[in-house]
N, C-alpha and C. Protein backbone atom coordinates (compact mmCIF):
# COMPACT_ATOMS: atom_id res chain seq x y z
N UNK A 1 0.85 -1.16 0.00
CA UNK A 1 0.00 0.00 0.00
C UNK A 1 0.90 1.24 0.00
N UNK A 2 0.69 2.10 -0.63
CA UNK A 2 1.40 3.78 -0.80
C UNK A 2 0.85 4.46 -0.36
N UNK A 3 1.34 5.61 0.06
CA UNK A 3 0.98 6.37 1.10
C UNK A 3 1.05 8.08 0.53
N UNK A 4 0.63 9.33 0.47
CA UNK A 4 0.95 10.47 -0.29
C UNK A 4 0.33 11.23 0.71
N UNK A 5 1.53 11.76 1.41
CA UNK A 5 1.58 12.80 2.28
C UNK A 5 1.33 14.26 1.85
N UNK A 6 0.76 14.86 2.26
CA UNK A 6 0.69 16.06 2.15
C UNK A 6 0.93 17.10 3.73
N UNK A 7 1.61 17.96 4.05
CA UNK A 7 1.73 19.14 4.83
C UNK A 7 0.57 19.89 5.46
N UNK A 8 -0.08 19.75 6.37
CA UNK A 8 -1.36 20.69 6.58
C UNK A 8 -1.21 21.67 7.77
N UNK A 9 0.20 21.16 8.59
CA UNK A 9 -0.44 22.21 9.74
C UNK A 9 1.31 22.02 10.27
N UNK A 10 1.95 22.78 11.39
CA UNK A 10 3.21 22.50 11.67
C UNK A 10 3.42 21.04 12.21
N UNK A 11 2.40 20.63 13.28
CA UNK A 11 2.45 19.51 14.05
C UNK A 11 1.82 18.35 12.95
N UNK A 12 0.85 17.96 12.15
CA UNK A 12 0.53 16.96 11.16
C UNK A 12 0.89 16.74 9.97
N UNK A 13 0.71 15.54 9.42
CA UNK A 13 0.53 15.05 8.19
C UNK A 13 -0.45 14.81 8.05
N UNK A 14 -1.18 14.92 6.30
CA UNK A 14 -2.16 14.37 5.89
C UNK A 14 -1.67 12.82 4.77
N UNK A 15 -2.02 11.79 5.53
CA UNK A 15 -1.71 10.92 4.14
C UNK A 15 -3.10 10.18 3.82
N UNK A 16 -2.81 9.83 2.50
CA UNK A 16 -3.55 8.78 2.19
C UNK A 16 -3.02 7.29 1.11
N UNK A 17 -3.80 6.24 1.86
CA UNK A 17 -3.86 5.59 0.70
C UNK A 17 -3.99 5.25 -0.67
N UNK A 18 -2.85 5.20 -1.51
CA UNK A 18 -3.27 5.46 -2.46
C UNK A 18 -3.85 4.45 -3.51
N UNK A 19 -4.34 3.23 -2.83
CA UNK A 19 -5.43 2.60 -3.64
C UNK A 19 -6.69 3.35 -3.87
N UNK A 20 -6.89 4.36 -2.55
CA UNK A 20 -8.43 4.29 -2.38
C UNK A 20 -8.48 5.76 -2.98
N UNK A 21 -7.75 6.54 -3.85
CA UNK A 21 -7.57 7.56 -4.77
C UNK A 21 -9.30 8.34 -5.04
N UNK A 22 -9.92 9.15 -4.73
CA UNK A 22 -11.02 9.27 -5.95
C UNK A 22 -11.27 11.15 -5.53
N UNK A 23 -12.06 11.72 -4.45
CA UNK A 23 -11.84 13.22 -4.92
C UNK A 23 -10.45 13.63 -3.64
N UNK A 24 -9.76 14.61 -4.66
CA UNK A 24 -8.64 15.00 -4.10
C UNK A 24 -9.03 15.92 -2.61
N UNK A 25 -8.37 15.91 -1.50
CA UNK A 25 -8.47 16.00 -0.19
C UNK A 25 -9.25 17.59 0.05
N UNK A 26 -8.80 18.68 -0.91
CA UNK A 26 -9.68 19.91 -0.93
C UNK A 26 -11.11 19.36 -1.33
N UNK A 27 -11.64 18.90 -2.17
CA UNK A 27 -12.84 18.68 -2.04
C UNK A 27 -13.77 18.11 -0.91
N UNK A 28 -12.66 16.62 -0.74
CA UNK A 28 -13.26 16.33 0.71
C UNK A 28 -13.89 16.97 1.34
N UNK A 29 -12.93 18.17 1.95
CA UNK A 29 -13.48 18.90 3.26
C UNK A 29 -14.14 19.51 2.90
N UNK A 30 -14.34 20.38 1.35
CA UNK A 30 -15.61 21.49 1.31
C UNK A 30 -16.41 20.67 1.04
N UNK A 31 -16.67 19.41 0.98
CA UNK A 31 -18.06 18.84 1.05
C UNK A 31 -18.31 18.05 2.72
N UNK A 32 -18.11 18.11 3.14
CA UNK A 32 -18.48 17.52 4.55
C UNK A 32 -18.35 18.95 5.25
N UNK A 33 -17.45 20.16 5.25
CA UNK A 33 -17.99 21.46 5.94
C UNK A 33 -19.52 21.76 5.47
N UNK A 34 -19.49 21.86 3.90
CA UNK A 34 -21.37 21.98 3.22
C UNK A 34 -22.13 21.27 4.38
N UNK A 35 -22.05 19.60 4.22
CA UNK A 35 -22.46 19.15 5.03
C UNK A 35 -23.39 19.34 6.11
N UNK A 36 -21.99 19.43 7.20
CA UNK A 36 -21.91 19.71 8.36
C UNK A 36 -23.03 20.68 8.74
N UNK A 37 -23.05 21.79 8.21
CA UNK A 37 -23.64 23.15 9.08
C UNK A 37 -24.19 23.92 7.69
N UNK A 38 -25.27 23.69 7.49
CA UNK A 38 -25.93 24.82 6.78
C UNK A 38 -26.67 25.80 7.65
N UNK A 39 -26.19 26.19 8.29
CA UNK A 39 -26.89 27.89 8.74
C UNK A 39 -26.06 28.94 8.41
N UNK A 40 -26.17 30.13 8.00
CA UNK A 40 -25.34 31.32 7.56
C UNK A 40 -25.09 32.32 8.80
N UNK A 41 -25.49 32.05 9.71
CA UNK A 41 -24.82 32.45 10.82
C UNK A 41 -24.90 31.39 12.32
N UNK A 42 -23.98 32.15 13.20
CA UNK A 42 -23.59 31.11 14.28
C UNK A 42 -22.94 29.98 13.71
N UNK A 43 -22.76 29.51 13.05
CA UNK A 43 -21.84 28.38 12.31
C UNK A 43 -21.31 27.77 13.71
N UNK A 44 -21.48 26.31 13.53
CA UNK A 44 -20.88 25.41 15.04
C UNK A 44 -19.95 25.04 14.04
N UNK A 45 -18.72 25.25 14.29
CA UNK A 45 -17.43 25.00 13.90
C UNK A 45 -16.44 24.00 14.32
N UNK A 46 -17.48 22.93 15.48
CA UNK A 46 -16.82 21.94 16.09
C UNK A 46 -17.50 21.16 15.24
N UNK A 47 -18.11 21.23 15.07
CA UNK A 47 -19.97 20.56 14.36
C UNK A 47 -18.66 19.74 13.32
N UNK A 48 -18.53 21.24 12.18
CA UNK A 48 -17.57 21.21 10.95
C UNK A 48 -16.03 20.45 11.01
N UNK A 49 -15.35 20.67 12.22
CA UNK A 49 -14.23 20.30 11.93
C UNK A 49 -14.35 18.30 12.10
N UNK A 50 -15.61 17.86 12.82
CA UNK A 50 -15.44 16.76 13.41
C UNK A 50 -15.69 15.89 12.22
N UNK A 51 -17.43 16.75 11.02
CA UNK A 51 -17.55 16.48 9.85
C UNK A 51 -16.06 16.48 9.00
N UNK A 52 -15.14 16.98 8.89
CA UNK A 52 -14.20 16.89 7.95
C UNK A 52 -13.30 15.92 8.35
N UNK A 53 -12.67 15.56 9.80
CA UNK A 53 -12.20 14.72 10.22
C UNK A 53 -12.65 13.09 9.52
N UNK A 54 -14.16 13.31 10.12
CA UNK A 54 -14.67 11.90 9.67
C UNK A 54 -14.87 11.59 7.84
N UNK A 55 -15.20 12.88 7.03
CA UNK A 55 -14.97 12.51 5.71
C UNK A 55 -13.44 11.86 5.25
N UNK A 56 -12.39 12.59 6.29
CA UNK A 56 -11.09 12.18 5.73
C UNK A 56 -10.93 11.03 5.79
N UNK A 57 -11.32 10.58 6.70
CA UNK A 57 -11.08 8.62 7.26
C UNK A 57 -11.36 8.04 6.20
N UNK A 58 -13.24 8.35 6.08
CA UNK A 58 -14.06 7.60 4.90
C UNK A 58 -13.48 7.50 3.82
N UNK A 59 -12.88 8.70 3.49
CA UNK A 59 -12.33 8.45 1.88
C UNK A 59 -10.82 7.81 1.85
N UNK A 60 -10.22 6.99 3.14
CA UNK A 60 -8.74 6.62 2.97
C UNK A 60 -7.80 7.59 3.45
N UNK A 61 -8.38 8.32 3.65
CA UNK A 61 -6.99 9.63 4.28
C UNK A 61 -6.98 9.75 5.74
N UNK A 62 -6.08 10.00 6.19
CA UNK A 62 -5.66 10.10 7.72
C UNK A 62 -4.86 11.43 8.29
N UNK A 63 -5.11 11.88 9.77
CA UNK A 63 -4.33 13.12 9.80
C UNK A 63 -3.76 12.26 10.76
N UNK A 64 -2.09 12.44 10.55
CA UNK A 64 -1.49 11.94 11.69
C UNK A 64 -0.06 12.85 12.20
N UNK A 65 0.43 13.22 13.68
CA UNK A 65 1.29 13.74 14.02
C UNK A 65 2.48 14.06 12.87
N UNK A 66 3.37 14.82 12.75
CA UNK A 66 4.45 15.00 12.13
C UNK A 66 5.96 13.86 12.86
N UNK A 67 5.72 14.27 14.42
CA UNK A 67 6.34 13.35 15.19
C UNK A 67 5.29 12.32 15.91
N UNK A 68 6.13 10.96 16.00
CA UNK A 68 5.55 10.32 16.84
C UNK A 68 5.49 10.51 18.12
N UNK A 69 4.15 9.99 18.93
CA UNK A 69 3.91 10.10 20.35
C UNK A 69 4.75 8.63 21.10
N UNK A 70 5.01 8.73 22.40
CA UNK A 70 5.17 7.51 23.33
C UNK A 70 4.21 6.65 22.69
N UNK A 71 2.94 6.67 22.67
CA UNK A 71 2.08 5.43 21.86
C UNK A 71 2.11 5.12 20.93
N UNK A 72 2.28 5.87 19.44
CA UNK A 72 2.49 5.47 18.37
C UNK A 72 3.67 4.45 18.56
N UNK A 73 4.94 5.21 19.14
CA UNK A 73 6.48 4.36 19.46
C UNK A 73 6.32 2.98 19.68
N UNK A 74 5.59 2.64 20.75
CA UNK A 74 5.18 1.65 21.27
C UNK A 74 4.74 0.57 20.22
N UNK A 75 3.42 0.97 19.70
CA UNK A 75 2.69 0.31 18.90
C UNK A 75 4.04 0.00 17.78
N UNK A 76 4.86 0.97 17.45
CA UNK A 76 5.55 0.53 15.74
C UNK A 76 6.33 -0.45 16.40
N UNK A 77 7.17 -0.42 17.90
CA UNK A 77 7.88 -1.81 18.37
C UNK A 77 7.38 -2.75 18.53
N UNK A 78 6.47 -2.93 19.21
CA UNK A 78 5.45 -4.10 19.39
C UNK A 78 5.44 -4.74 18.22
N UNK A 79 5.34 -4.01 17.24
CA UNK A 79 4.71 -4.53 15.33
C UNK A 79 5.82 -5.97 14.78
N UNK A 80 6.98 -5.04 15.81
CA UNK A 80 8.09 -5.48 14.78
C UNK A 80 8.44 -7.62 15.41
N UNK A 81 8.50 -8.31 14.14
CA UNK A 81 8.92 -9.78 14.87
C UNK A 81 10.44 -9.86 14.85
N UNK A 82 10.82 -11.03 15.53
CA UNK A 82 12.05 -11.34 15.74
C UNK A 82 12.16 -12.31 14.38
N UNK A 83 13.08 -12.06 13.98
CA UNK A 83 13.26 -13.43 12.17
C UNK A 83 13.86 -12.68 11.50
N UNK A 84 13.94 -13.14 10.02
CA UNK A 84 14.47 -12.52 8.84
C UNK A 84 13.35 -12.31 8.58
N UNK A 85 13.00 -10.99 8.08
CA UNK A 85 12.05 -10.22 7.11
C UNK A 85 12.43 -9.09 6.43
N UNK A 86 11.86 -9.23 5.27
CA UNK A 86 12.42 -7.77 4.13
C UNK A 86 12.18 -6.79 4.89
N UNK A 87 13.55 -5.60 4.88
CA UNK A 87 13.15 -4.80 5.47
C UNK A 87 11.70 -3.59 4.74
N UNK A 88 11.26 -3.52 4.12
CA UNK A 88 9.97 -3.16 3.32
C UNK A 88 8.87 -3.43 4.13
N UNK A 89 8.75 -4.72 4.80
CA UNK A 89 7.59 -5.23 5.55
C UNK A 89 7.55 -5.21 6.57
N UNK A 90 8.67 -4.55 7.18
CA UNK A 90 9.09 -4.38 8.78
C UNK A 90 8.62 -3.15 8.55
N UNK A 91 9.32 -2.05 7.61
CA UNK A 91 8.94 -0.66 7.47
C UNK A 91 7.49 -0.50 7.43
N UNK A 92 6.47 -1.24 6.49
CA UNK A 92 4.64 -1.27 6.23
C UNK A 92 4.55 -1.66 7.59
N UNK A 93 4.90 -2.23 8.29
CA UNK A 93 4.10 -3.05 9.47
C UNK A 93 4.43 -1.60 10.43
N UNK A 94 5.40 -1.81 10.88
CA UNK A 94 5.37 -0.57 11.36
C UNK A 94 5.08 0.86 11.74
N UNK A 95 5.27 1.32 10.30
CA UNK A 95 4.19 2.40 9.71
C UNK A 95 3.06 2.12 9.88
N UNK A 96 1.89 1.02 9.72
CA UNK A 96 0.44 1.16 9.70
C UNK A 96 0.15 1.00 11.35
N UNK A 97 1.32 0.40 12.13
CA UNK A 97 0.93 0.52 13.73
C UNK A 97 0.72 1.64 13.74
N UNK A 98 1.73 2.37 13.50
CA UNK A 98 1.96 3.82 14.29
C UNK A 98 0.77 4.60 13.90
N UNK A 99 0.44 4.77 12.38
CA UNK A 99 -0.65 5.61 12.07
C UNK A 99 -1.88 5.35 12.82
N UNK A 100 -2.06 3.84 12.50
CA UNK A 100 -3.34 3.61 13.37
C UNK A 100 -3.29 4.20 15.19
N UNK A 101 -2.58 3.99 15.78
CA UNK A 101 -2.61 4.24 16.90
C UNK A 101 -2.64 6.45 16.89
N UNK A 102 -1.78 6.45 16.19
CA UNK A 102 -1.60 8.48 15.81
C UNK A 102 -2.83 8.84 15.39
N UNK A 103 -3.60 8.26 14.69
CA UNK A 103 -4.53 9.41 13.03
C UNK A 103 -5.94 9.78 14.38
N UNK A 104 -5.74 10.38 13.65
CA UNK A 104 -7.30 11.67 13.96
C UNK A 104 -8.44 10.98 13.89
């Protein structure tokens, strides 16, 4: 599985899977903010950000730390077995601990 990071904030990454490819990550969010809150004033903006969070998941994308936490750490050691394995599959295994335990 491939992964295509994008930059969103000092502390995150945005990645996604790139099997699950279909509208690019700006659309995402202006359709789940639409979503979220149609009133033209008072706007609940927690309402919105929780809507965009959860569209990102749905469509394969994840927001996860820039650095890892003590838990992510954890989770990518735990991942790892004792044997010969390509290092490629130590690196995927690893990586999908950590995200899963990090993403938004």
């Amino acid at each position: 599985m491939l992964a295509l990071f994008t930059r969103i904030e000092r502390k995150f990454f945005l990645y996604k899977e790139m099997s699950r490819m279909s509208d690019d990550i700006h659309t995402i969010i202006a359709k789940a903010i639409k979503r979220a809150d149609r009133t033209f004033f008072n706007e609940n903006y927690t309402k919105q950000a929780e809507s965009v969070i959860r569209a990102i998941n749905n469509a394969g994308w994840g927001i996860v730390p820039l650095e890892p936490d003590p838990e992510m750490l954890k989770s990518g050691r735990e991942t790892i077995e004792i044997g010969r394995h390509k290092p490629s599959e130590v690196a995927k295994a690893v990586y999908a601990a950590m995200v899963r335990i990090g993403r938004l």
